[in-house]
N, C-alpha and C. Protein backbone atom coordinates (compact mmCIF):
# COMPACT_ATOMS: atom_id res chain seq x y z
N UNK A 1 -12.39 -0.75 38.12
CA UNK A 1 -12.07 0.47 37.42
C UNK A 1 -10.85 0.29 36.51
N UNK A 2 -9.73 -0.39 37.12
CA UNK A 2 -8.86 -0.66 36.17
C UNK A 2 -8.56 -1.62 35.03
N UNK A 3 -10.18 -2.51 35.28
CA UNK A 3 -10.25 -3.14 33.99
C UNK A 3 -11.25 -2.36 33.39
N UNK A 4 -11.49 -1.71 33.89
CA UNK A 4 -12.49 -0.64 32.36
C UNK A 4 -11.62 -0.10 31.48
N UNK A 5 -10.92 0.54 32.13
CA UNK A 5 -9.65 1.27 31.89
C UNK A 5 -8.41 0.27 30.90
N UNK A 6 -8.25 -0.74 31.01
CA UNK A 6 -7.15 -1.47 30.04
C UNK A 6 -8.28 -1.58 29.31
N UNK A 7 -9.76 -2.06 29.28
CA UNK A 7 -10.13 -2.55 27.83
C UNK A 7 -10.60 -1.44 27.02
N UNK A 8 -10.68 -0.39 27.55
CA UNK A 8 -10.88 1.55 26.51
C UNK A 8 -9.36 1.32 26.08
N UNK A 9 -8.38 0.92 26.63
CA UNK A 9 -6.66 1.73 25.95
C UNK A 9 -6.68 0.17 24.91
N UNK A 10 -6.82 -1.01 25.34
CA UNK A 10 -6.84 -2.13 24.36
C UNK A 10 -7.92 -1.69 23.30
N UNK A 11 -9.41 -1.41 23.04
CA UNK A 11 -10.55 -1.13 22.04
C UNK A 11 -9.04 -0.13 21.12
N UNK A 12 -9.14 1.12 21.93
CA UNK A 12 -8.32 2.19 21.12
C UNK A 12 -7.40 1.24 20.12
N UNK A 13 -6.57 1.09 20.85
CA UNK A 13 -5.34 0.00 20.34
C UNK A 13 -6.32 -0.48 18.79
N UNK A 14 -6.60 -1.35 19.05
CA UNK A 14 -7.12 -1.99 18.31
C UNK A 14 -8.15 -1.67 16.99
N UNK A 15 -8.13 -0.03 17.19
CA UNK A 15 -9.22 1.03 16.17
C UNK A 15 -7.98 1.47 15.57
N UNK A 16 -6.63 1.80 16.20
CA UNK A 16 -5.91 1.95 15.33
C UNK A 16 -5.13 1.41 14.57
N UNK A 17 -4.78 0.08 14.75
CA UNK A 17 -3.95 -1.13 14.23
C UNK A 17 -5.17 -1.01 12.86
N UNK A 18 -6.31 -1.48 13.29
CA UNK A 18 -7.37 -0.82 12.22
C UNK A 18 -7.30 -0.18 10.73
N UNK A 19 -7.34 1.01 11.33
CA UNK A 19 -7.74 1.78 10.86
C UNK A 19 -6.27 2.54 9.52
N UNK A 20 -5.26 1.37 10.22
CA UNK A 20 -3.85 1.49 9.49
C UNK A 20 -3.72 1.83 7.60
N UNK A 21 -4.75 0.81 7.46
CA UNK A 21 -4.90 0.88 5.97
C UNK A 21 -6.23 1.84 6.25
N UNK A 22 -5.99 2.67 4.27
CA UNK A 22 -6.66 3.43 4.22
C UNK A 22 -6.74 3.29 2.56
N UNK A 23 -7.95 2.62 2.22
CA UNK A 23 -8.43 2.33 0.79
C UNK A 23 -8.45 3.61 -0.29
N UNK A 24 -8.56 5.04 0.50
CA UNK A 24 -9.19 6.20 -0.43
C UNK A 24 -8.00 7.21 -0.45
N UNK A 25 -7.00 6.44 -0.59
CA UNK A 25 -5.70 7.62 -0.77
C UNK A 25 -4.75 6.70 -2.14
N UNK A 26 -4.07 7.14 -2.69
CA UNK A 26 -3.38 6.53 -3.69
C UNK A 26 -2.26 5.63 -3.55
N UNK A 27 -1.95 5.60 -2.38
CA UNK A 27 -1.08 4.57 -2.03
C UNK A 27 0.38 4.69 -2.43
N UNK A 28 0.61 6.26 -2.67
CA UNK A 28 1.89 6.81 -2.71
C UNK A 28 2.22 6.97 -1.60
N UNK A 29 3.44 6.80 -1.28
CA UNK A 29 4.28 6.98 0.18
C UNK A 29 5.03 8.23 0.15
N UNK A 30 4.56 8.83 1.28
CA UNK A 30 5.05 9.65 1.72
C UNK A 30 6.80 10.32 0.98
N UNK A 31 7.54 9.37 1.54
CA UNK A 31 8.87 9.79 1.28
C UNK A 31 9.37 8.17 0.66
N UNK A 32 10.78 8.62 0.22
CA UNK A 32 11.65 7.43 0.29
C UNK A 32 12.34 7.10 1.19
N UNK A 33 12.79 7.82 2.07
CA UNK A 33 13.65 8.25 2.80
C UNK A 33 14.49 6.71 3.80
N UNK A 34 15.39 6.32 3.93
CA UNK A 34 15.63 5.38 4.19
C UNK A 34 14.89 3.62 3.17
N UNK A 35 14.89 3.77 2.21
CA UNK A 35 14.30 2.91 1.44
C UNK A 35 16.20 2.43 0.85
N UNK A 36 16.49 1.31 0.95
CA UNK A 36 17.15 0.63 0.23
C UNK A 36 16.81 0.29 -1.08
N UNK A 37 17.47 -0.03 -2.10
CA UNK A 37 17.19 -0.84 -3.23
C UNK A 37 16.32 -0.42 -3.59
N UNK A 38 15.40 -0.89 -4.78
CA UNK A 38 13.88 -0.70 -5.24
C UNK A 38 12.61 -1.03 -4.48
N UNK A 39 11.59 -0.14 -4.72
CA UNK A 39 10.83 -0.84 -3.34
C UNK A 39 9.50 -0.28 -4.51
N UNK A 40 8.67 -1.47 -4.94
CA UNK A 40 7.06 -0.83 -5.76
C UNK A 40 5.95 -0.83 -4.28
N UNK A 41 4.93 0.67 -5.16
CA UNK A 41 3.74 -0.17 -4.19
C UNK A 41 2.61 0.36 -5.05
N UNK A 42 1.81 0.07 -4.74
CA UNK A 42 0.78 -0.10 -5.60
C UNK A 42 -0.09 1.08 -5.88
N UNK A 43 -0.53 1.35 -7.00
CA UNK A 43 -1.13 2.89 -6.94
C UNK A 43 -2.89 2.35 -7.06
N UNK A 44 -3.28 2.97 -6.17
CA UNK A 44 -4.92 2.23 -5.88
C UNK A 44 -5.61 3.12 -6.47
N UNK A 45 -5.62 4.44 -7.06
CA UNK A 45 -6.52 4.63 -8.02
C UNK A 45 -5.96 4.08 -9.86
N UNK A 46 -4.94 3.44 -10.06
CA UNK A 46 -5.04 2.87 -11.29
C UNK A 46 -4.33 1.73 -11.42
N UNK A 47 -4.50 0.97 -11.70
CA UNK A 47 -3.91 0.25 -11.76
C UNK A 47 -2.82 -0.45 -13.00
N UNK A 48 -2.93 0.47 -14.02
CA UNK A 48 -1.98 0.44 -14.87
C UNK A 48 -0.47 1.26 -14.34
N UNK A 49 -0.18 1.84 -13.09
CA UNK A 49 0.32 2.75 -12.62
C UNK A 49 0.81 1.98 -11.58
N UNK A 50 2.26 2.12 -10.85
CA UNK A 50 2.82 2.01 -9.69
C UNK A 50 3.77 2.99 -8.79
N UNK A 51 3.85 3.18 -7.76
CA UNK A 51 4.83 4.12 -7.42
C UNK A 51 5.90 3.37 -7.14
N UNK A 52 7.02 4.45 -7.27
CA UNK A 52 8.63 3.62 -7.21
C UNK A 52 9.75 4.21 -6.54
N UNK A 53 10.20 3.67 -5.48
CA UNK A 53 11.08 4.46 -4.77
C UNK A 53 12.68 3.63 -5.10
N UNK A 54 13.67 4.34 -5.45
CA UNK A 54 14.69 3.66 -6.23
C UNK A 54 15.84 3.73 -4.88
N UNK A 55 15.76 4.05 -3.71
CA UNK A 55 16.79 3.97 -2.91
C UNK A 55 16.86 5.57 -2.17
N UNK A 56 16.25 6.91 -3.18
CA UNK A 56 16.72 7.98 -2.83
C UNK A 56 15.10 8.98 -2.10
N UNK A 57 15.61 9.76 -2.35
CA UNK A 57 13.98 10.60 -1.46
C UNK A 57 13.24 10.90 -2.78
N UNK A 58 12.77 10.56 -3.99
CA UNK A 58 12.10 10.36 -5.14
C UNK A 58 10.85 9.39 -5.23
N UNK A 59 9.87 9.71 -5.32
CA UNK A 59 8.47 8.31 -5.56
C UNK A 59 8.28 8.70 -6.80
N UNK A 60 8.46 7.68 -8.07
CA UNK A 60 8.02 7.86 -8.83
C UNK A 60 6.95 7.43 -9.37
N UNK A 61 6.08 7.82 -10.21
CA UNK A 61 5.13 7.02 -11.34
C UNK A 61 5.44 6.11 -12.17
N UNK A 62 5.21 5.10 -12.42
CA UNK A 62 5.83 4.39 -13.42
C UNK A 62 4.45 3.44 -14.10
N UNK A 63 4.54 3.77 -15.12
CA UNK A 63 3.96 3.13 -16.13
C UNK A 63 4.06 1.29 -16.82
N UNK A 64 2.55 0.45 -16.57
CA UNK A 64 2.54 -0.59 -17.03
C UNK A 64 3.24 -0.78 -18.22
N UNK A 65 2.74 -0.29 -19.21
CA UNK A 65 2.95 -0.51 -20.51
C UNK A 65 1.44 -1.44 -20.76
N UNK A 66 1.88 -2.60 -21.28
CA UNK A 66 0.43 -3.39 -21.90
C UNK A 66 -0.41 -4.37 -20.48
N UNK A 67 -0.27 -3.85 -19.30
CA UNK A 67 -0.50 -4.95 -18.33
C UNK A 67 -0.92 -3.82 -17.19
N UNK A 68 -1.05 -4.37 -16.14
CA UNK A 68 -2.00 -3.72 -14.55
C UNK A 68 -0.74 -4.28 -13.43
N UNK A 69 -0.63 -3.86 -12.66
CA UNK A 69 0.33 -3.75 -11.44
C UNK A 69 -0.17 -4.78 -10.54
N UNK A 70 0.35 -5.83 -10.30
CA UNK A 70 -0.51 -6.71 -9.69
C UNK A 70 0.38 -6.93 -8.27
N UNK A 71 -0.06 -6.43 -6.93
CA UNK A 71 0.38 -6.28 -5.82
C UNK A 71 0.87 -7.31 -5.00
N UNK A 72 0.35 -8.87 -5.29
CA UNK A 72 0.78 -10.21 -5.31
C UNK A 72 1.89 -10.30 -5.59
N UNK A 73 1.92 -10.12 -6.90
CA UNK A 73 3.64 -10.13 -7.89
C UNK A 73 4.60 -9.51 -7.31
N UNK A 74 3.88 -8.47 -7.24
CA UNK A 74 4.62 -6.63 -7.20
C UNK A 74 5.73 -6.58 -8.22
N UNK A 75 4.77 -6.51 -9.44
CA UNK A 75 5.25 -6.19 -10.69
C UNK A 75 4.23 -6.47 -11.94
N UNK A 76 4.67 -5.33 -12.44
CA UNK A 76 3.04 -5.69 -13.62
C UNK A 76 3.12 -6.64 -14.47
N UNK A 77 1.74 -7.51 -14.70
CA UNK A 77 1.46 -8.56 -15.47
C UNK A 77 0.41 -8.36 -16.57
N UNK A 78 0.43 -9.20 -17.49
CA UNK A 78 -0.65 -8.85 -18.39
C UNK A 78 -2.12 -8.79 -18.00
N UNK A 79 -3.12 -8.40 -18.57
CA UNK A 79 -4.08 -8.41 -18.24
C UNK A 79 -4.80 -9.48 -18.14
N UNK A 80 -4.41 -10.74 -18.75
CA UNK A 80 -5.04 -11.76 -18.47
C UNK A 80 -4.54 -12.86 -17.00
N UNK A 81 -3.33 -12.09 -16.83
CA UNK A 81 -2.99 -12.73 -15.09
C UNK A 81 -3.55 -11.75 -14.06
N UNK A 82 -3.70 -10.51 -14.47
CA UNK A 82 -4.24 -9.54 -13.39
C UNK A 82 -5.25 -9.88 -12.75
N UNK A 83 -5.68 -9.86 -11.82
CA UNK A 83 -7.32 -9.69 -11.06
C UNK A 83 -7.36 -7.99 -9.67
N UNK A 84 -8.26 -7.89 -9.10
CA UNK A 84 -8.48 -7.21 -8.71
C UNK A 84 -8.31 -8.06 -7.11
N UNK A 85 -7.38 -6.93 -6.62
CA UNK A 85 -6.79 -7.52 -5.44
C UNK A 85 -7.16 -6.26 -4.18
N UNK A 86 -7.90 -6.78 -2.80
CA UNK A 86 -8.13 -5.86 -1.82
C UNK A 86 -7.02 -4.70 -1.72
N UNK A 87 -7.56 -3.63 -1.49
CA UNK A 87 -6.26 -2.88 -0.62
C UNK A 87 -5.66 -2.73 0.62
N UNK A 88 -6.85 -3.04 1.15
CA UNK A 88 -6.71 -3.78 2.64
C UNK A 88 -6.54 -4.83 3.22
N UNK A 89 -5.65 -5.90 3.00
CA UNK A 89 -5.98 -7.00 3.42
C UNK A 89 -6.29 -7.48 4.55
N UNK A 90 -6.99 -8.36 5.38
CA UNK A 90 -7.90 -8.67 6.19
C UNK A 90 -6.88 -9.58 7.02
């Protein structure tokens, strides 16, 4: 019984470590809140677009200019270094 029982609380465990990333939200964060320094992350519906937290409770938008946000870098590159990168990584 009590190994039924650790491998239901381990499965759980393990649906939520999971389930951590979430591909269908924009990949704006919540807050800044305790963020040091500059911190990008990636905005997953565009990719000419990044959000930007500068140290304070602010996420901003920030604009490529001539290039795509490349999450590797974490900083935008032209379009001919860009590729299309998971949002989830595996």
């Amino acid at each position: 019984m009590k190994a039924a029982l650790i491998a239901v609380l381990f499965l759980a465990f393990v649906a939520a470590v999971l389930a951590d990333c979430n591909p269908n939200v924009d990949g704006k964060p919540a807050s800044c809140a305790g963020v040091r320094g500059v911190v990008n992350y990636r905005n997953n519906f565009d990719p000419t677009h990044y959000w930007q937290c500068n140290g304070d409770t602010t996420v901003e938008s920030v604009a490529c200019g001539n290039g795509g946000f490349l999450t590797s870098a974490n900083d935008c590159v032209s379009w001919s270094e860009w590729s299309w990168e998971p949002v989830c990584s595996s």
